[in-house]
PDB file of N, CA and C in Angstrom:
ATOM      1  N   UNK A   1     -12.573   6.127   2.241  1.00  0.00           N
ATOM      2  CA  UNK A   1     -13.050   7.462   2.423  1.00  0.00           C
ATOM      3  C   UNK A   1     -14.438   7.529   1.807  1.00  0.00           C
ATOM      4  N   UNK A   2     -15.522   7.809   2.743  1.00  0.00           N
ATOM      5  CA  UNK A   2     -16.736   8.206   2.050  1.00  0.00           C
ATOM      6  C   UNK A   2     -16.976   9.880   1.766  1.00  0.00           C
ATOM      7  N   UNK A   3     -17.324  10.145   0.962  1.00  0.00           N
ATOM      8  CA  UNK A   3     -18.238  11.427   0.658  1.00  0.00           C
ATOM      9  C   UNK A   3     -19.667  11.263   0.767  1.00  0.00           C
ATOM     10  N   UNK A   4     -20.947  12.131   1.333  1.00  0.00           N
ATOM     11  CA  UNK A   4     -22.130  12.664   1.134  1.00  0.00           C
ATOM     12  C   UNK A   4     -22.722  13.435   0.880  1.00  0.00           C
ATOM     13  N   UNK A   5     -23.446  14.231   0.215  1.00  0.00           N
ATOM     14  CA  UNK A   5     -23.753  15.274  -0.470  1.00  0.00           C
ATOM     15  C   UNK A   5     -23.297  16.582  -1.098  1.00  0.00           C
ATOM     16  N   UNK A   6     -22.752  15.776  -2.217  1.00  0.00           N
ATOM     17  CA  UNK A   6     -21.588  16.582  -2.651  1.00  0.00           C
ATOM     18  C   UNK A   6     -22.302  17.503  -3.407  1.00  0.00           C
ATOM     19  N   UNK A   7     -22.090  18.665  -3.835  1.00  0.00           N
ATOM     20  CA  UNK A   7     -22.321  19.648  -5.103  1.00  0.00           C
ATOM     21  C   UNK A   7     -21.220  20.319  -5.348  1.00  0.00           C
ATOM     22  N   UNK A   8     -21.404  21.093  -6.462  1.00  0.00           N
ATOM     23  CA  UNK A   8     -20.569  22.161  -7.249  1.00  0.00           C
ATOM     24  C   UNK A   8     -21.394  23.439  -7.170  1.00  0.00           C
ATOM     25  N   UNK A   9     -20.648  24.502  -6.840  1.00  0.00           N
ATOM     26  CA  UNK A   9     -21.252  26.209  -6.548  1.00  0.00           C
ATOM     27  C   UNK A   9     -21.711  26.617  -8.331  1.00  0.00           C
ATOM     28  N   UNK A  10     -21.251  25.747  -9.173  1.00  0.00           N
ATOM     29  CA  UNK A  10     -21.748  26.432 -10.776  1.00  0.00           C
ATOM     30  C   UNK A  10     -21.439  25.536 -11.716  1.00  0.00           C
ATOM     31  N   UNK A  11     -22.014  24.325 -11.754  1.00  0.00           N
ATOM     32  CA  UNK A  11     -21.800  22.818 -12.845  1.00  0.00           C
ATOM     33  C   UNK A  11     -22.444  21.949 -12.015  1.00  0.00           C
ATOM     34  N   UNK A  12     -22.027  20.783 -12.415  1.00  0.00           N
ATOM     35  CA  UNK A  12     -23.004  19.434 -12.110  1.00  0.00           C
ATOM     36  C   UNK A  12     -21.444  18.502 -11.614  1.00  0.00           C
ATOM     37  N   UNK A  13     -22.110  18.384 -10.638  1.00  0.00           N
ATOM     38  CA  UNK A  13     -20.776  17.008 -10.190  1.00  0.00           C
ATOM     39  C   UNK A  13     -20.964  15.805 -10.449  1.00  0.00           C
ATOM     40  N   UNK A  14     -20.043  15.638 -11.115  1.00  0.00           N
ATOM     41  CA  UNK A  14     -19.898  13.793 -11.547  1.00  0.00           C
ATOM     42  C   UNK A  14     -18.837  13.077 -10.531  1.00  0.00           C
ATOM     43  N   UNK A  15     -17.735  14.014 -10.041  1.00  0.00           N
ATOM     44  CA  UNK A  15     -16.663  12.815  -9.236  1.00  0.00           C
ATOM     45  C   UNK A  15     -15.614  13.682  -8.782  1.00  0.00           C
ATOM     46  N   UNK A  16     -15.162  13.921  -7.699  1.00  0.00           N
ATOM     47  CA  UNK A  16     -14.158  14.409  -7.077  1.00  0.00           C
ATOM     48  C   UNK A  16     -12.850  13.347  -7.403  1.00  0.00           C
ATOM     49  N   UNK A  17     -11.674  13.780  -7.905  1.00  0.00           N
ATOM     50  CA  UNK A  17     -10.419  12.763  -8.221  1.00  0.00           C
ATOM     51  C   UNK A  17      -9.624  12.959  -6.893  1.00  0.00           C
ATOM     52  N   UNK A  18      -8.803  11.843  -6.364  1.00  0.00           N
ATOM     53  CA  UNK A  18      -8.588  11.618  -5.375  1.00  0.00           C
ATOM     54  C   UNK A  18      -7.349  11.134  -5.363  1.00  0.00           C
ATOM     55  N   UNK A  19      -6.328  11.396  -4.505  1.00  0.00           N
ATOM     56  CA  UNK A  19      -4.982  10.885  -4.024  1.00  0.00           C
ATOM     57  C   UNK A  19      -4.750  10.643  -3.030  1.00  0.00           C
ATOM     58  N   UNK A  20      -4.539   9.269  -2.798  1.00  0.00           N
ATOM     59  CA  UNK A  20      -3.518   8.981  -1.486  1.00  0.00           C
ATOM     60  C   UNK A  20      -2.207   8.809  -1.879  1.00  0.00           C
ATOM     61  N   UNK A  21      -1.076   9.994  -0.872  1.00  0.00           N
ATOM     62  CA  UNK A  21       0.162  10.107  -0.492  1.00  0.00           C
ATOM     63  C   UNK A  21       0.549   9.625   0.051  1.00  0.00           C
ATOM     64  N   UNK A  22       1.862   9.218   0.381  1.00  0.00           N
ATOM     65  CA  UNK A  22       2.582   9.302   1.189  1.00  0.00           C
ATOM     66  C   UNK A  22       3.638   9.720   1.495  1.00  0.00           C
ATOM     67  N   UNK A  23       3.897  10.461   3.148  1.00  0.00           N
ATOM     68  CA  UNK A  23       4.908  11.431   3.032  1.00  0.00           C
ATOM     69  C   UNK A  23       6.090  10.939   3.000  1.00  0.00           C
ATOM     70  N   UNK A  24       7.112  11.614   2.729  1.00  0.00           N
ATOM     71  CA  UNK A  24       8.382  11.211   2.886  1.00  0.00           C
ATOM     72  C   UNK A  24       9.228  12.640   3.442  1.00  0.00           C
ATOM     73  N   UNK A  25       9.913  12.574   4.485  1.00  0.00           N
ATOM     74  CA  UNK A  25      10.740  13.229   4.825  1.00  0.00           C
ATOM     75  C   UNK A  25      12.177  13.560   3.882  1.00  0.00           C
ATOM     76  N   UNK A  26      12.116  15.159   3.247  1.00  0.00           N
ATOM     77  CA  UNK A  26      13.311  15.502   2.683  1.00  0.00           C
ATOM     78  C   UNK A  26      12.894  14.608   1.117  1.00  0.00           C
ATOM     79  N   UNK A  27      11.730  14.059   0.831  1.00  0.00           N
ATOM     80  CA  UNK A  27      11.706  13.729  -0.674  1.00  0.00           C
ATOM     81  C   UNK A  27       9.958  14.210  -0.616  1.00  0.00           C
ATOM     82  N   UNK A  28       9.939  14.460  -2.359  1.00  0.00           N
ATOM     83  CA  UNK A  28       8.646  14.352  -2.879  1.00  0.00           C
ATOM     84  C   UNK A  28       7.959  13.637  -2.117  1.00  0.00           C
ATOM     85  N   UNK A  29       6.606  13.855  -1.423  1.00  0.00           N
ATOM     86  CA  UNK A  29       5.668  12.438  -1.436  1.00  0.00           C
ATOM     87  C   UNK A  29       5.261  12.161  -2.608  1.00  0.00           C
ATOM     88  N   UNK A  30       4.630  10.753  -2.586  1.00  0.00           N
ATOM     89  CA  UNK A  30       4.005   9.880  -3.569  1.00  0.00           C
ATOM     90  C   UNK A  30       2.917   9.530  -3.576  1.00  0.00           C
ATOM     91  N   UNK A  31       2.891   9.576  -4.650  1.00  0.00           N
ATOM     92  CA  UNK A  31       1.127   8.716  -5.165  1.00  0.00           C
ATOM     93  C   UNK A  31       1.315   7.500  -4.630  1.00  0.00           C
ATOM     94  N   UNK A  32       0.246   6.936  -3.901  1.00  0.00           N
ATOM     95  CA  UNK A  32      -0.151   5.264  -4.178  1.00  0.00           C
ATOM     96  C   UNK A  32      -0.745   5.093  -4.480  1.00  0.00           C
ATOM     97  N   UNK A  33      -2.077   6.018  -4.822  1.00  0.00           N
ATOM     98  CA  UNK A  33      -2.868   5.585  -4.999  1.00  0.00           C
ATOM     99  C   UNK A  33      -4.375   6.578  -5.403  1.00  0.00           C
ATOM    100  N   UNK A  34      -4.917   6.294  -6.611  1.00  0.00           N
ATOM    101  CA  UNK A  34      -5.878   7.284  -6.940  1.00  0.00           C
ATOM    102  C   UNK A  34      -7.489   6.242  -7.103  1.00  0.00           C
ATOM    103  N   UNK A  35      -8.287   7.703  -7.029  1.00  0.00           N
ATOM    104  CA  UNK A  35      -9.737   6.844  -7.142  1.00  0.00           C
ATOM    105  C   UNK A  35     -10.780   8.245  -7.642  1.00  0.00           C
ATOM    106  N   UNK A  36     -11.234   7.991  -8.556  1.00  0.00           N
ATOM    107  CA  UNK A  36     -12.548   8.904  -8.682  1.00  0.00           C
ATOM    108  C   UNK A  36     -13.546   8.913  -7.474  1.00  0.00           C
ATOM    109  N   UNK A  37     -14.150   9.264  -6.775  1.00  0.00           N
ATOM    110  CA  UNK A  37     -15.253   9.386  -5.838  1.00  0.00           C
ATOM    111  C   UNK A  37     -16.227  10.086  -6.541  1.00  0.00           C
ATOM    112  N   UNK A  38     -17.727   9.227  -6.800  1.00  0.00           N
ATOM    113  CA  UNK A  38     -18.758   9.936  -7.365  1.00  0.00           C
ATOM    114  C   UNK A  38     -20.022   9.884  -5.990  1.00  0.00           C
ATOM    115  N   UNK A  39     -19.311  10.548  -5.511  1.00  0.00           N
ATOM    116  CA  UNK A  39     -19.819  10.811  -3.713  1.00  0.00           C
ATOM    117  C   UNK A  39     -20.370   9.790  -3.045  1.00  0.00           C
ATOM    118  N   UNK A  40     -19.633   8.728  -3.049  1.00  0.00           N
ATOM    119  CA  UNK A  40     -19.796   7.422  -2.623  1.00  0.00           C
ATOM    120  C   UNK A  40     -18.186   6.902  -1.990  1.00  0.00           C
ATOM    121  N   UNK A  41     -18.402   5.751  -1.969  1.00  0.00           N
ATOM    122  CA  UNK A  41     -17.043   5.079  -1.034  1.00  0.00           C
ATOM    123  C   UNK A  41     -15.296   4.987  -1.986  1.00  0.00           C
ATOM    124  N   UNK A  42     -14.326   5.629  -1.395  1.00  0.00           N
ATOM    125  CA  UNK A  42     -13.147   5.211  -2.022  1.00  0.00           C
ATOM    126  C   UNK A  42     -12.450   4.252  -1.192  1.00  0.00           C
ATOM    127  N   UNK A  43     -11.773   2.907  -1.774  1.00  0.00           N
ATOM    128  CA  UNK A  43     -11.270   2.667  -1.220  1.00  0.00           C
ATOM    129  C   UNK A  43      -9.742   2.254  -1.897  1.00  0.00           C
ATOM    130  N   UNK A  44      -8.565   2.477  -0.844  1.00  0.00           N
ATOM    131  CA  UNK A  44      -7.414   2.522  -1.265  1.00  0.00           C
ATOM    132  C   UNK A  44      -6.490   1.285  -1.294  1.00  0.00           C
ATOM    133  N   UNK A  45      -6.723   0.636  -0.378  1.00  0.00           N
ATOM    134  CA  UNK A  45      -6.682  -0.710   0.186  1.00  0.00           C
ATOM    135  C   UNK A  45      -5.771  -0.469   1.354  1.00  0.00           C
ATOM    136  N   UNK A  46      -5.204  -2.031   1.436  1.00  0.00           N
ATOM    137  CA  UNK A  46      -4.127  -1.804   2.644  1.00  0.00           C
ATOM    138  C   UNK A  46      -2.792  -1.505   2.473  1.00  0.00           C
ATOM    139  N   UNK A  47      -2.431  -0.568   3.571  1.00  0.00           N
ATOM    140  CA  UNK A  47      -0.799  -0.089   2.830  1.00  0.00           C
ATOM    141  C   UNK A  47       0.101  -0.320   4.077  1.00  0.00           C
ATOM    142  N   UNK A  48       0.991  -0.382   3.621  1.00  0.00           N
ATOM    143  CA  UNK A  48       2.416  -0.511   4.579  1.00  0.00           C
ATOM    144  C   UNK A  48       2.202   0.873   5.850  1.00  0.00           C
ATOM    145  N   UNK A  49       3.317   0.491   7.034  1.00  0.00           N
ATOM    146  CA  UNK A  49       3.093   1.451   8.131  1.00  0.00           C
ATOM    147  C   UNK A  49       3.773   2.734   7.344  1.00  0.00           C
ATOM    148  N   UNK A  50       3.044   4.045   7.828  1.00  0.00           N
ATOM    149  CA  UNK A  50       3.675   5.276   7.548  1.00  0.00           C
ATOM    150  C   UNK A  50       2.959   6.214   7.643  1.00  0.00           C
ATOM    151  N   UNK A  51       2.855   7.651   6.873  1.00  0.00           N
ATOM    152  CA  UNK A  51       2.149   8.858   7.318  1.00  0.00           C
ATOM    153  C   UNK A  51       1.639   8.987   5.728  1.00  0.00           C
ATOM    154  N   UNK A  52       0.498   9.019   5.757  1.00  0.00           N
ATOM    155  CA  UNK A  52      -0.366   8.771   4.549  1.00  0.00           C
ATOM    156  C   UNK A  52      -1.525   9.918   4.725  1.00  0.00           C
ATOM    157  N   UNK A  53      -1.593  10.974   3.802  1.00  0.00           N
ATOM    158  CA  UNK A  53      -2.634  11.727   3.341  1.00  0.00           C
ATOM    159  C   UNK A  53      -3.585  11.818   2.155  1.00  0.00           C
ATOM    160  N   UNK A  54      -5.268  12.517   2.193  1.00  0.00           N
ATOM    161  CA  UNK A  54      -5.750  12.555   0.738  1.00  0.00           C
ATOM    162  C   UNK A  54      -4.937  13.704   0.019  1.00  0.00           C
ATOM    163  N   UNK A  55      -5.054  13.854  -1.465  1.00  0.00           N
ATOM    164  CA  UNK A  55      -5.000  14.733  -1.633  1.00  0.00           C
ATOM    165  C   UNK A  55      -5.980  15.419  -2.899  1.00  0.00           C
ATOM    166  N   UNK A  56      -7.624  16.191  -2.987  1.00  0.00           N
ATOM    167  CA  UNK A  56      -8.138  16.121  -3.866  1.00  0.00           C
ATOM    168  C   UNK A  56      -7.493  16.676  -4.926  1.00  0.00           C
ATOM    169  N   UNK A  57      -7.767  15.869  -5.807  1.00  0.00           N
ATOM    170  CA  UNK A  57      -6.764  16.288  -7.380  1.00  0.00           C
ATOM    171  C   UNK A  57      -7.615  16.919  -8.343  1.00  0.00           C
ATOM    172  N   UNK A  58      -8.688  16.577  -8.574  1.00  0.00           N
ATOM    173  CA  UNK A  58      -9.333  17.318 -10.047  1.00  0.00           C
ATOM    174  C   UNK A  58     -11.112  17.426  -9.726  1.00  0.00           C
ATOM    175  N   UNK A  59     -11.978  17.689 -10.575  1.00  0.00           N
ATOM    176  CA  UNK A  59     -12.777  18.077 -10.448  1.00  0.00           C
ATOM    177  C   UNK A  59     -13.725  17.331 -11.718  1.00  0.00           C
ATOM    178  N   UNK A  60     -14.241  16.055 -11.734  1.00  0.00           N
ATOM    179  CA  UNK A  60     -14.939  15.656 -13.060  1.00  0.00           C
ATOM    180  C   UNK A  60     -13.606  15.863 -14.151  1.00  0.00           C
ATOM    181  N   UNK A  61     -12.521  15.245 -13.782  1.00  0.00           N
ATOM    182  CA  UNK A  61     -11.626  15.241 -14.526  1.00  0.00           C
ATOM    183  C   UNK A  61     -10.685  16.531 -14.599  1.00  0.00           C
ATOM    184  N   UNK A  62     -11.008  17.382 -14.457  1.00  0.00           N
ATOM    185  CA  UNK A  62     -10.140  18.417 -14.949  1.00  0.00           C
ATOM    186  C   UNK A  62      -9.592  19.756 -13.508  1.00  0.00           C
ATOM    187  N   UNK A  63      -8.812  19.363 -13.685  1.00  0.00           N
ATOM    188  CA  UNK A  63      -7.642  20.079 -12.790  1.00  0.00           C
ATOM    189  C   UNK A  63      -7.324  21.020 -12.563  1.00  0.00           C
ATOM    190  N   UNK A  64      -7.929  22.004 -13.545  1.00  0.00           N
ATOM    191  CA  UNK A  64      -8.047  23.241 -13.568  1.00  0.00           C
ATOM    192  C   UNK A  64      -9.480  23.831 -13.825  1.00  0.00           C
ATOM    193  N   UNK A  65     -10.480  24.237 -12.604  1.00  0.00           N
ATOM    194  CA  UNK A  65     -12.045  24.534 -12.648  1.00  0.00           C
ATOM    195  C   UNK A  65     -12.131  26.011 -11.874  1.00  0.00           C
ATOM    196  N   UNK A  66     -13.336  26.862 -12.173  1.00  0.00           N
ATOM    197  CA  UNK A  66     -13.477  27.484 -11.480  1.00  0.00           C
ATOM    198  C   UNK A  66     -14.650  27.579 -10.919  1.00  0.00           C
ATOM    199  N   UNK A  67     -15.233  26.713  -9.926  1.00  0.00           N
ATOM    200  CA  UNK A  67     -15.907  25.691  -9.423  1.00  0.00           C
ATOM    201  C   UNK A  67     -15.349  25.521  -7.823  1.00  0.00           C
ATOM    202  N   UNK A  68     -16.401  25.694  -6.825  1.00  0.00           N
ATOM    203  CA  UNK A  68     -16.246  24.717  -5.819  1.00  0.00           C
ATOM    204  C   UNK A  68     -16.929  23.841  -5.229  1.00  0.00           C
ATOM    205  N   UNK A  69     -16.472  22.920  -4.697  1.00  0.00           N
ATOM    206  CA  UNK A  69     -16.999  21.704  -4.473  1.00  0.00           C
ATOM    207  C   UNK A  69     -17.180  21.751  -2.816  1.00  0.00           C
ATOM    208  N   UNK A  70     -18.173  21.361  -2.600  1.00  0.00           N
ATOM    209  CA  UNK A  70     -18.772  20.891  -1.425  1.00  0.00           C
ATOM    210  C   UNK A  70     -19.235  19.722  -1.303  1.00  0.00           C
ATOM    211  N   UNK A  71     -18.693  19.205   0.109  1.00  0.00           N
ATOM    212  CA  UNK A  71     -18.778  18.166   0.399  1.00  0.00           C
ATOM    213  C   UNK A  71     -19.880  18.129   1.770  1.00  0.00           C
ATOM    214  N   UNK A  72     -20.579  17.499   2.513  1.00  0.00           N
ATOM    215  CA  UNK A  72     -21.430  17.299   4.029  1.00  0.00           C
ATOM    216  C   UNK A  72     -20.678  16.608   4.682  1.00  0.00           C
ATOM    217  N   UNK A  73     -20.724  15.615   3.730  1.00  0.00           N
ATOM    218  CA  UNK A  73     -19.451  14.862   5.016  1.00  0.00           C
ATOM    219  C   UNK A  73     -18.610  13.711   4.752  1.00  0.00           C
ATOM    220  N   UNK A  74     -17.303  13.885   5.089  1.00  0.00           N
ATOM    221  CA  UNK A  74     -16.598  13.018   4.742  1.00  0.00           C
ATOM    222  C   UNK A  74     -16.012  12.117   5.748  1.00  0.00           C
ATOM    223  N   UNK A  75     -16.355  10.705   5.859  1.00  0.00           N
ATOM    224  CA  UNK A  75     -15.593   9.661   6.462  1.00  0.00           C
ATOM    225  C   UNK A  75     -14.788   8.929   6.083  1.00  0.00           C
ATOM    226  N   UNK A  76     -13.570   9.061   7.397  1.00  0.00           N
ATOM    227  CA  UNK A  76     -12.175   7.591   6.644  1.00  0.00           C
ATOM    228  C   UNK A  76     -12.462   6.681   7.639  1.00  0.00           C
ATOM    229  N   UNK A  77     -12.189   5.509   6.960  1.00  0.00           N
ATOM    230  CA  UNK A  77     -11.874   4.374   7.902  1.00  0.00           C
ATOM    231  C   UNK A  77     -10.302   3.500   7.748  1.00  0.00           C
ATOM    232  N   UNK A  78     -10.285   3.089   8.393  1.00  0.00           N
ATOM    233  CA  UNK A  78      -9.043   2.402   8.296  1.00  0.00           C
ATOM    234  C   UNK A  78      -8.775   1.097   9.446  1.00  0.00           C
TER     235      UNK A  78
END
């Protein structure tokens, strides 16, 4: 997953925190997998077949901001 021109509406962005899920039918999904993005490339690696989402988690660490983040543009590859 790439990010490009990221900002924050009221702070300084250092790194969007990042989750890849995966779903599970009738259970919790799961983490596989996390990555800071400091608006540059995440990568998750290769994963088994299934239904896999991001999910952004925190904000320069902290999980609770009152702050939004903008992104220009975001690409996945796979």
């Amino acid at each position: 997953m790439k990010f490009s021109g990221c900002s924050v509406d009221n702070g300084r962005f250092t790194y969007a925190g990042l989750q890849l899920k995966k779903a599970r039918p009738a259970l919790p999904d799961t983490v596989v997998n996390r990555d800071n993005n400091y608006c540059d490339t995440s990568s998750f690696g290769d994963k088994a077949a299934g239904t896999y989402y991001f999910h952004y988690a925190n904000l320069n660490g902290q999980d609770s901001v009152s702050a939004y983040l903008t992104v220009n543009s975001v690409a996945v590859r796979y």
